[in-house]
Protein backbone atom coordinates (compact mmCIF):
# COMPACT_ATOMS: atom_id res chain seq x y z
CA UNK A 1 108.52 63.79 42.21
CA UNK A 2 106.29 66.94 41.31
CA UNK A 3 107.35 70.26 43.23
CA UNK A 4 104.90 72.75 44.27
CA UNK A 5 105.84 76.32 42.40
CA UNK A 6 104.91 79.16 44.90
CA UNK A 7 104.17 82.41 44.02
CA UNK A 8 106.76 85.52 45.08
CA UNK A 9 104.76 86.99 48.05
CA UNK A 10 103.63 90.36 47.09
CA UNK A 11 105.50 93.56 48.13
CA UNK A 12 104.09 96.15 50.34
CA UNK A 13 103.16 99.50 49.17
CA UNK A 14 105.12 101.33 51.61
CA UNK A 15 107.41 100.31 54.13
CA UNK A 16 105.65 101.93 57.35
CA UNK A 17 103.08 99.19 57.81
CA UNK A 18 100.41 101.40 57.27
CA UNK A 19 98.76 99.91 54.31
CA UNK A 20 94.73 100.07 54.10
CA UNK A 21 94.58 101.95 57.46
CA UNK A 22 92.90 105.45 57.45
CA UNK A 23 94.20 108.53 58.19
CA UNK A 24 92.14 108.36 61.57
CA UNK A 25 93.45 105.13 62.68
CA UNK A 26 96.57 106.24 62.00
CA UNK A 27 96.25 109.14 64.09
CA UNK A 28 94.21 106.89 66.76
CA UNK A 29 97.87 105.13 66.84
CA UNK A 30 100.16 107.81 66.99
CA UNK A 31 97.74 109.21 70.10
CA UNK A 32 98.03 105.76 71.73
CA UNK A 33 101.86 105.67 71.38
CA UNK A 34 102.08 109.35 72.81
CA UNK A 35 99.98 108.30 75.82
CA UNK A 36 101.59 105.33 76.61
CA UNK A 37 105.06 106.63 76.32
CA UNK A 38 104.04 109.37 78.95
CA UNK A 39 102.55 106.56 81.35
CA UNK A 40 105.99 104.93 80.86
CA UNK A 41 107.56 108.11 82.18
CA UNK A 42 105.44 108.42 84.45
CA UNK A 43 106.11 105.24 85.53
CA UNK A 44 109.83 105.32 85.52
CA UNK A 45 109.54 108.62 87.50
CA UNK A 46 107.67 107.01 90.13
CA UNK A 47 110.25 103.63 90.42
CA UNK A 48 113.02 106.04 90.44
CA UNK A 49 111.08 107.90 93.42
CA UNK A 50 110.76 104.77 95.39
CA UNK A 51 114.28 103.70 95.03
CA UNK A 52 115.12 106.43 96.12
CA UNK A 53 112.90 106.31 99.53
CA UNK A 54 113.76 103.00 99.82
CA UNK A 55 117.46 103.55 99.66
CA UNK A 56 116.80 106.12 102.20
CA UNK A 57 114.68 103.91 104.28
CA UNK A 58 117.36 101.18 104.30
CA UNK A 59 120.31 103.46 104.83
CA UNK A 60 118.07 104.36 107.94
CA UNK A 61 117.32 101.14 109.21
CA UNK A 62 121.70 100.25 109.12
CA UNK A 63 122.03 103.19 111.09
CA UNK A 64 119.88 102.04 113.60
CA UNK A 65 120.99 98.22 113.84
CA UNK A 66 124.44 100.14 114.62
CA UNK A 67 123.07 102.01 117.13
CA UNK A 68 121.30 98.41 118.54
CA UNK A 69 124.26 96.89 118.06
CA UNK A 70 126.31 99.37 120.37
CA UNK A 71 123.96 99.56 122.63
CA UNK A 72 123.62 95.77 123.00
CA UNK A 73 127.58 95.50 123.28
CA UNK A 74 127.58 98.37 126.38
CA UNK A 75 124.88 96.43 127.89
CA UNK A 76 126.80 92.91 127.86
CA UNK A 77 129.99 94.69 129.42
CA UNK A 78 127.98 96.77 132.24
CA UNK A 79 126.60 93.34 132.84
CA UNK A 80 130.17 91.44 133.06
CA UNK A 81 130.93 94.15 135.74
């Protein structure tokens, strides 16, 4: 049975995964990490924003199905009378 020797992989030069990139790409990355982490706060600030509203909203619309509610109940009685 033969077995196939295989060679030790070779080591990166540095750990940061920024081997044979140029200092322009590098700073091409950085720029695109910077913008997308501000569209992601921008983003979050917005969902939290509509939560908000729609918490707002829904707390609105149980106070009115209350009011329905009541209403409906007063209208059955005065109609039992």
């Amino acid at each position: 049975m033969e077995y196939k020797v295989v060679k030790e992989m070779e080591k990166p030069e540095s750990i940061s995964g920024d081997i044979g990139r140029s200092e322009k790409e590098l700073a091409g990355l950085k720029d695109s990490i910077e913008l997308n982490k501000a569209l992601f706060d921008y983003a979050k600030d917005e969902l939290e924003a509509n939560f908000e509203a729609m918490e707002r909203d829904l707390a609105e619309i149980l106070r009115w199905k209350g009011k329905q509610k009541r209403l409906w109940q007063e209208y059955e009685e005065w109609r039992r009378r």
